[in-house]
C-alpha atoms as a PDB file:
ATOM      1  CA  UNK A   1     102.124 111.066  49.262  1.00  0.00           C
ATOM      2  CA  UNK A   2     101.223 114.377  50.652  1.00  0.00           C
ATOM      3  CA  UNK A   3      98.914 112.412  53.954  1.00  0.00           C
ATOM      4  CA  UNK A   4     102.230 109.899  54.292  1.00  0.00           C
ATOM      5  CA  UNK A   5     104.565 113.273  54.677  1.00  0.00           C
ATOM      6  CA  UNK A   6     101.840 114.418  57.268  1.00  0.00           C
ATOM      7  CA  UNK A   7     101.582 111.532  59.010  1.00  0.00           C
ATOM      8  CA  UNK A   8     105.502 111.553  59.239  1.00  0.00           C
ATOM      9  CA  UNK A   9     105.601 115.026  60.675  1.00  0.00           C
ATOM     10  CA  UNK A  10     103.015 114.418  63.271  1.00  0.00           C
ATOM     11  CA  UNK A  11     104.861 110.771  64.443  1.00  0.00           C
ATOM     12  CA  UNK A  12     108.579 112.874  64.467  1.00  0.00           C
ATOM     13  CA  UNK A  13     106.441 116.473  66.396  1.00  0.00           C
ATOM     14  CA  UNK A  14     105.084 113.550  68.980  1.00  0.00           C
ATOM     15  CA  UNK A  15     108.664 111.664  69.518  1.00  0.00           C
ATOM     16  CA  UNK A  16     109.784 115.507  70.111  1.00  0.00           C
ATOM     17  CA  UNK A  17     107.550 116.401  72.306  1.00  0.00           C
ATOM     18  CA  UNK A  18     107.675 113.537  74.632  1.00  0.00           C
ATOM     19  CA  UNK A  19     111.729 113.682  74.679  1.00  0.00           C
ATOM     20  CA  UNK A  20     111.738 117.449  75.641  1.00  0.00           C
ATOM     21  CA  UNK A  21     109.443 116.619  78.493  1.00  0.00           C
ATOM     22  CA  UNK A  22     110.335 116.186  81.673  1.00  0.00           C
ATOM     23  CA  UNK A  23     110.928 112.663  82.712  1.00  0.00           C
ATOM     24  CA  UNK A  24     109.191 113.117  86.203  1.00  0.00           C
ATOM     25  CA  UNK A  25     105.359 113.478  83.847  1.00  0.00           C
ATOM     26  CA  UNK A  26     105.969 110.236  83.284  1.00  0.00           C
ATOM     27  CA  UNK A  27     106.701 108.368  86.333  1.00  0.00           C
ATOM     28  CA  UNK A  28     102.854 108.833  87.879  1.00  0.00           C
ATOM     29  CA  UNK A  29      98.986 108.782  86.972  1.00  0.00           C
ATOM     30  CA  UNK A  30      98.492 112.019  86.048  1.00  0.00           C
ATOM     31  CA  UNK A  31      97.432 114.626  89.429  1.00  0.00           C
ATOM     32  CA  UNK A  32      99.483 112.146  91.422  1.00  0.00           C
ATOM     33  CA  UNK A  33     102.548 112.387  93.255  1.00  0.00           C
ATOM     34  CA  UNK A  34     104.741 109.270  93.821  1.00  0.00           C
ATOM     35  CA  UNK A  35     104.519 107.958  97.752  1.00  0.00           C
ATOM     36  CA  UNK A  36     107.087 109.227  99.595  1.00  0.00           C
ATOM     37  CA  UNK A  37     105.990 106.042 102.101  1.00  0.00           C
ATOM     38  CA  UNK A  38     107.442 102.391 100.594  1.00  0.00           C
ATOM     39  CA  UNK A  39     104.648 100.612 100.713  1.00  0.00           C
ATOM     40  CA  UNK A  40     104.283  96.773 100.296  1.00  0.00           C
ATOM     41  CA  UNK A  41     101.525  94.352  99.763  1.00  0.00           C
ATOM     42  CA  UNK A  42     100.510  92.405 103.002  1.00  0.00           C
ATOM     43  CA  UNK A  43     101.725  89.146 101.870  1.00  0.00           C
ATOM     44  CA  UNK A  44     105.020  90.737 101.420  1.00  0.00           C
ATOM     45  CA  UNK A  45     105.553  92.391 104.895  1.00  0.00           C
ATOM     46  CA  UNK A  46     104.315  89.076 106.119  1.00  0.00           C
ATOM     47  CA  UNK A  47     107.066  87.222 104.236  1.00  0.00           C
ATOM     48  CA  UNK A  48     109.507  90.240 105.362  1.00  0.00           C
ATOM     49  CA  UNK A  49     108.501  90.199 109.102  1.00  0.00           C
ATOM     50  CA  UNK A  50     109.400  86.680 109.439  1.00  0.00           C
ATOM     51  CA  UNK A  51     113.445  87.445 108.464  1.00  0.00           C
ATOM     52  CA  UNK A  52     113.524  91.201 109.783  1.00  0.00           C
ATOM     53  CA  UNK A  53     110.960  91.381 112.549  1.00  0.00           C
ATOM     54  CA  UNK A  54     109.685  94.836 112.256  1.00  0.00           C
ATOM     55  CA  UNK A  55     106.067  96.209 112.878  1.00  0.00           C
ATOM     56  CA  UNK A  56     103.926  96.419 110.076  1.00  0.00           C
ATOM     57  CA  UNK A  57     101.233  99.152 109.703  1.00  0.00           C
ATOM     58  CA  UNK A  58      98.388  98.994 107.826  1.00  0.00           C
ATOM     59  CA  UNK A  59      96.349 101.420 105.784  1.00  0.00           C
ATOM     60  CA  UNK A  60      92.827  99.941 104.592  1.00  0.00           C
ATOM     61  CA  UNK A  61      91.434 101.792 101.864  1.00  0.00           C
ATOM     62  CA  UNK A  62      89.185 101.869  98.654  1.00  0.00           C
ATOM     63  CA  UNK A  63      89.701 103.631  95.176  1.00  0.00           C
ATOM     64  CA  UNK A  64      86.195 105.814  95.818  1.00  0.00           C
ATOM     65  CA  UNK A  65      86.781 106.657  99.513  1.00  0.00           C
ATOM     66  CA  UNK A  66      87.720 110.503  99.453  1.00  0.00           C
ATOM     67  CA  UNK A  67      88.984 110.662 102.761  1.00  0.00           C
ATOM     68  CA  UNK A  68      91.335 107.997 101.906  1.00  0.00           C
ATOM     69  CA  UNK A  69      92.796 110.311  99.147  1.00  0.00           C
ATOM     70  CA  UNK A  70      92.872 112.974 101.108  1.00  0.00           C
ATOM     71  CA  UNK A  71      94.895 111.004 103.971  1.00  0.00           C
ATOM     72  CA  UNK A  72      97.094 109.987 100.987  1.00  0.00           C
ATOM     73  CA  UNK A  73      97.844 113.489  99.993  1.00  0.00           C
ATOM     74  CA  UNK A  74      97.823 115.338 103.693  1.00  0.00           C
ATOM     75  CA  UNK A  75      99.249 112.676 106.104  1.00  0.00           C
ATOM     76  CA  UNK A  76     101.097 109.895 104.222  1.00  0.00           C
ATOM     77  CA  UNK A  77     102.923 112.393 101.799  1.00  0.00           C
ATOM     78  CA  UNK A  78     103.954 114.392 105.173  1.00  0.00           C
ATOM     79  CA  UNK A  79     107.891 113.735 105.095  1.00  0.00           C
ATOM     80  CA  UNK A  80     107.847 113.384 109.002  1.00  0.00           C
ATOM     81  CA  UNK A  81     105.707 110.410 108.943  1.00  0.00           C
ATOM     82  CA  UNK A  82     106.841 109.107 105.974  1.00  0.00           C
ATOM     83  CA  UNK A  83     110.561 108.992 107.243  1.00  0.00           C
ATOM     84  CA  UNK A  84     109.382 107.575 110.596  1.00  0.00           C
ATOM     85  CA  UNK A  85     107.134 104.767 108.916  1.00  0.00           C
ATOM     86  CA  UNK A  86     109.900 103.665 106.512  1.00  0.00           C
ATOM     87  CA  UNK A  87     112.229 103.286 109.228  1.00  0.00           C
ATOM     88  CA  UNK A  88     110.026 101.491 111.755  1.00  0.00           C
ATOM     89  CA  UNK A  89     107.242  99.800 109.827  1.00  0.00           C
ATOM     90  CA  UNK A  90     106.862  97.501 107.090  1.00  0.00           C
ATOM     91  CA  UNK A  91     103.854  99.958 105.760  1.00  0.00           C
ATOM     92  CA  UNK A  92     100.789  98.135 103.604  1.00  0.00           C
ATOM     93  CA  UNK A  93      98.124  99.450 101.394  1.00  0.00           C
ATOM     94  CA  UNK A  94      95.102  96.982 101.575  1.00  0.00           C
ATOM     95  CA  UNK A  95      92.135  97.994  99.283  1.00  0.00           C
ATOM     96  CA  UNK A  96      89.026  96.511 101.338  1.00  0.00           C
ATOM     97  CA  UNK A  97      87.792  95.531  98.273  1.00  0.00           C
ATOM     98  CA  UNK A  98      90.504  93.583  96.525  1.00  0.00           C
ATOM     99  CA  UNK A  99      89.429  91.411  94.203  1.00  0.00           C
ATOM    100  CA  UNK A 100      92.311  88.813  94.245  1.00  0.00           C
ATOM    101  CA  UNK A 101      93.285  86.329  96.792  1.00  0.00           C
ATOM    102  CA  UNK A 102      95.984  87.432  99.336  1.00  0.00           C
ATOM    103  CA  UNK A 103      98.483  84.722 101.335  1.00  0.00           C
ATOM    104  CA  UNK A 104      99.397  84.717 104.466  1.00  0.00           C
ATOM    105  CA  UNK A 105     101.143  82.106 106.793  1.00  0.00           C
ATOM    106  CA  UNK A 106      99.542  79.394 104.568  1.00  0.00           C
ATOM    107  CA  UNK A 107      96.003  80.405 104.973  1.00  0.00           C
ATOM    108  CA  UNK A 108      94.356  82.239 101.830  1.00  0.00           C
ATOM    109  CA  UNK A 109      92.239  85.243 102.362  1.00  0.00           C
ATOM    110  CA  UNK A 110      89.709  85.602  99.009  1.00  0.00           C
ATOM    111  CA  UNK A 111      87.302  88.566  98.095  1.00  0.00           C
ATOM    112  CA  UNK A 112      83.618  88.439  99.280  1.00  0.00           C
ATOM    113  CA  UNK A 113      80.722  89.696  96.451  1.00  0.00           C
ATOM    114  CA  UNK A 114      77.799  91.180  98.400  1.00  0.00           C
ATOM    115  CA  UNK A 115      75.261  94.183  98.386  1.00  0.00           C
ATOM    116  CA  UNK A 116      76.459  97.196  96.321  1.00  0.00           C
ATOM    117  CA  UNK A 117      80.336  96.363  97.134  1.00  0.00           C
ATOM    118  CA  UNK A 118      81.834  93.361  98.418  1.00  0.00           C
ATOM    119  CA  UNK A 119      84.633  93.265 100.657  1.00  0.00           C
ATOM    120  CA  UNK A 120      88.355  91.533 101.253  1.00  0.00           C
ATOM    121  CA  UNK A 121      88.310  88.498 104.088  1.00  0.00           C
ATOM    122  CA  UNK A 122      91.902  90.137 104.727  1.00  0.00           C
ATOM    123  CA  UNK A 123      90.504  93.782 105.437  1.00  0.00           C
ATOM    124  CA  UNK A 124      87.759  92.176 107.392  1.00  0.00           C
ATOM    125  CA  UNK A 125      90.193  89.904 109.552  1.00  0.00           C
ATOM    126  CA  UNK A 126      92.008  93.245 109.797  1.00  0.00           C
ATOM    127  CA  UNK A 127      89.345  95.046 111.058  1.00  0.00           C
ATOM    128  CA  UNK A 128      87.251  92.808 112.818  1.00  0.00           C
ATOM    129  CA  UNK A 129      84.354  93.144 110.528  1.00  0.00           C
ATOM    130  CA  UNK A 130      83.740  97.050 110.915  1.00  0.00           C
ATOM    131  CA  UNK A 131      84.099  98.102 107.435  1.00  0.00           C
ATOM    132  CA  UNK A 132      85.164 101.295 107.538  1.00  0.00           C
ATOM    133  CA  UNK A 133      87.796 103.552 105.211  1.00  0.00           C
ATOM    134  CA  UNK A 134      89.841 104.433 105.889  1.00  0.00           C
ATOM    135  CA  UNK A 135      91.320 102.692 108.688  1.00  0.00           C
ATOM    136  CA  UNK A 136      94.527 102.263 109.905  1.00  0.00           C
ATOM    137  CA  UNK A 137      95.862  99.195 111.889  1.00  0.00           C
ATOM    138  CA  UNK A 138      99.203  98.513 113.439  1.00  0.00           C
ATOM    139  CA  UNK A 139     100.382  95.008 113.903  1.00  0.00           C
ATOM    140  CA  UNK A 140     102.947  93.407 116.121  1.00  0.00           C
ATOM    141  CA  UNK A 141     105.700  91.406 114.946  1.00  0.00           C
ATOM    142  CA  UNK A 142     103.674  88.095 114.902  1.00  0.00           C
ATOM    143  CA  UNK A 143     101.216  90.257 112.480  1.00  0.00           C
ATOM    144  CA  UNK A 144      98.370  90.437 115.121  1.00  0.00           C
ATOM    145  CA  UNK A 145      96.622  93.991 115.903  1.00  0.00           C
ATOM    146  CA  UNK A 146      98.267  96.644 118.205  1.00  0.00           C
ATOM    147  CA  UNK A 147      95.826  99.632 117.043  1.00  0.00           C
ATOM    148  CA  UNK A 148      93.132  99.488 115.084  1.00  0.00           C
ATOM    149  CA  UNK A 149      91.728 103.252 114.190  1.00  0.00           C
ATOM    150  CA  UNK A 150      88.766 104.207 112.029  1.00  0.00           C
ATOM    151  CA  UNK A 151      88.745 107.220 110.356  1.00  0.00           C
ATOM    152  CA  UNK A 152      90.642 110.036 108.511  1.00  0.00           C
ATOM    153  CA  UNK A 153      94.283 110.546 110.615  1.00  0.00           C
ATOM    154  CA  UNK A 154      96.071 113.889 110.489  1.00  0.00           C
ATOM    155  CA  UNK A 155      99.852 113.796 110.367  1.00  0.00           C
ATOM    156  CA  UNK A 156      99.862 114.466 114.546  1.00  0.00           C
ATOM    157  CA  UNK A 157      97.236 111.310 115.195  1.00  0.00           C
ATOM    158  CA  UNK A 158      99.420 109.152 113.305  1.00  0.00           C
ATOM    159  CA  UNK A 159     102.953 110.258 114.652  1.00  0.00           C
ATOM    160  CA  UNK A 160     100.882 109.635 118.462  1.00  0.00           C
ATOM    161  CA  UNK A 161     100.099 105.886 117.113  1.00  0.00           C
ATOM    162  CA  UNK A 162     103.466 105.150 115.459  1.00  0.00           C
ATOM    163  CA  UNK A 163     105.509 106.486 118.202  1.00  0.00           C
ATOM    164  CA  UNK A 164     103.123 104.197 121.001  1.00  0.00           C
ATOM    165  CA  UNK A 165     104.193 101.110 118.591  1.00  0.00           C
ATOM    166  CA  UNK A 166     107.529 101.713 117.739  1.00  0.00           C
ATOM    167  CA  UNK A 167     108.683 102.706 120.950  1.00  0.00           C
ATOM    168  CA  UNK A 168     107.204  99.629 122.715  1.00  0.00           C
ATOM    169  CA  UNK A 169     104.550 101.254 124.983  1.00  0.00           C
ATOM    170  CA  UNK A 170     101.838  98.667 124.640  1.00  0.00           C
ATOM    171  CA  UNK A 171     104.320  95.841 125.363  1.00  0.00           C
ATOM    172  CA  UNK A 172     104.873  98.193 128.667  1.00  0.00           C
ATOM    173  CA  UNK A 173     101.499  97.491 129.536  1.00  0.00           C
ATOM    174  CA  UNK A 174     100.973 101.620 129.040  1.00  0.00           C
ATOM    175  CA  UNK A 175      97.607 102.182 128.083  1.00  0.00           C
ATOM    176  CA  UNK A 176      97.246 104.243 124.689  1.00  0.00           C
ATOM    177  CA  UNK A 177      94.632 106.711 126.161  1.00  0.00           C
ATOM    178  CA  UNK A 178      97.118 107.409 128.981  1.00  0.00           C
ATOM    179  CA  UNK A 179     100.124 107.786 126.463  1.00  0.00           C
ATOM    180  CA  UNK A 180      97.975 109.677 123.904  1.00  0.00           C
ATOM    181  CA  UNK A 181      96.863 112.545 126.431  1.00  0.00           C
ATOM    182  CA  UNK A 182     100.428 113.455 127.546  1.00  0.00           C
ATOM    183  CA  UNK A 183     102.573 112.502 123.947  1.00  0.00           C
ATOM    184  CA  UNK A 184     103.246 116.089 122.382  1.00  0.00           C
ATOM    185  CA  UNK A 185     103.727 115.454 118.624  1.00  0.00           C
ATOM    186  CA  UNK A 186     106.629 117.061 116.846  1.00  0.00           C
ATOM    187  CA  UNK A 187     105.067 117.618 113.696  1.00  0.00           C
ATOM    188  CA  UNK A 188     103.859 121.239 113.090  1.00  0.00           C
ATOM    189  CA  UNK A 189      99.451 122.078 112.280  1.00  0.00           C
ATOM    190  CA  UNK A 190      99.658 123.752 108.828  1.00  0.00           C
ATOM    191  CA  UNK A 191      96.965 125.977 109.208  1.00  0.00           C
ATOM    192  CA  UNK A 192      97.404 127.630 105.885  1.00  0.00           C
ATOM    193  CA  UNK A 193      95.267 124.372 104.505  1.00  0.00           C
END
């Protein structure tokens, strides 16, 4: 009797404890914030392009790539660019190294085994074979490349590339060297980082 009363108490302490706490501990993976970007899958923006054209931008990534995480945190959680990506991109997360097969336009895109880590025929495509995380790559309304950057990109880089996109400079025939080097981002340096 006296370990079924225990067991009781500890059941009722636990249902306590997790209805005093707040409801936002439960909504993430713990250390995580939720994305303040909507992000969908590419086979989704692909779908969604087709009856809303809109730009799609992608963000090619891996679970072990720290600078990913870091542009996660820093640039992506930056309400600026978030707000400016929502409104004029249908944003993707592609993990290079998706195991699963991804659809688009009919053709089927499948994960490649190799060497220590294999790599997604859709990041690859994406890409044009240089593996490299992160990258980020902007794509025209008929989901071919725009951009197509390598590297960790700081809330300023980005708002440079989205704004060149969005705003229609490449179809302008405006080189993005030439519109980089005079394009004055909004978004304030936090040096305090």
């Amino acid at each position: 009797m006296y370990k079924l009363g225990t067991a009781i108490i500890a059941v009722l302490a636990a249902i306590l404890c997790w209805s005093l706490a707040p409801s936002s501990a439960f909504q993430t993976v713990e250390g995580e914030t939720e994305s303040l970007v909507k992000w969908y899958s590419l086979e989704e923006a692909s779908e969604l392009v087709k009856s809303a054209p809109k730009k799609v931008f992608v963000d090619v990534y891996t679970d072990w790539c720290g600078w990913c995480k870091r542009m996660d945190k820093d640039t992506f959680q930056h309400p600026q660019i978030a707000e400016y990506m929502n409104e004029n991109f249908y944003p993707v997360k592609l993990d290079g190294e998706h195991k699963g097969p991804i659809v688009i336009n009919g053709t089927t895109f499948s994960y490649v085994a190799g060497g220590l880590r294999g790599y997604h025929e859709a990041a690859a495509m994406l890409l044009k074979g240089k593996m490299s995380y992160p990258t980020v790559a902007f794509l025209d309304e008929k989901m071919k490349a725009v951009i197509v950057a390598p590297g960790y990109q700081t809330p300023q880089d980005l708002d440079t590339m989205m704004r060149y996109v969005a705003e229609g400079h490449q179809e302008a025939g405006t080189p993005y060297n030439l519109f980089s080097s005079t394009f004055r981002s909004r978004i304030k340096v936090d040096v305090a980082k």
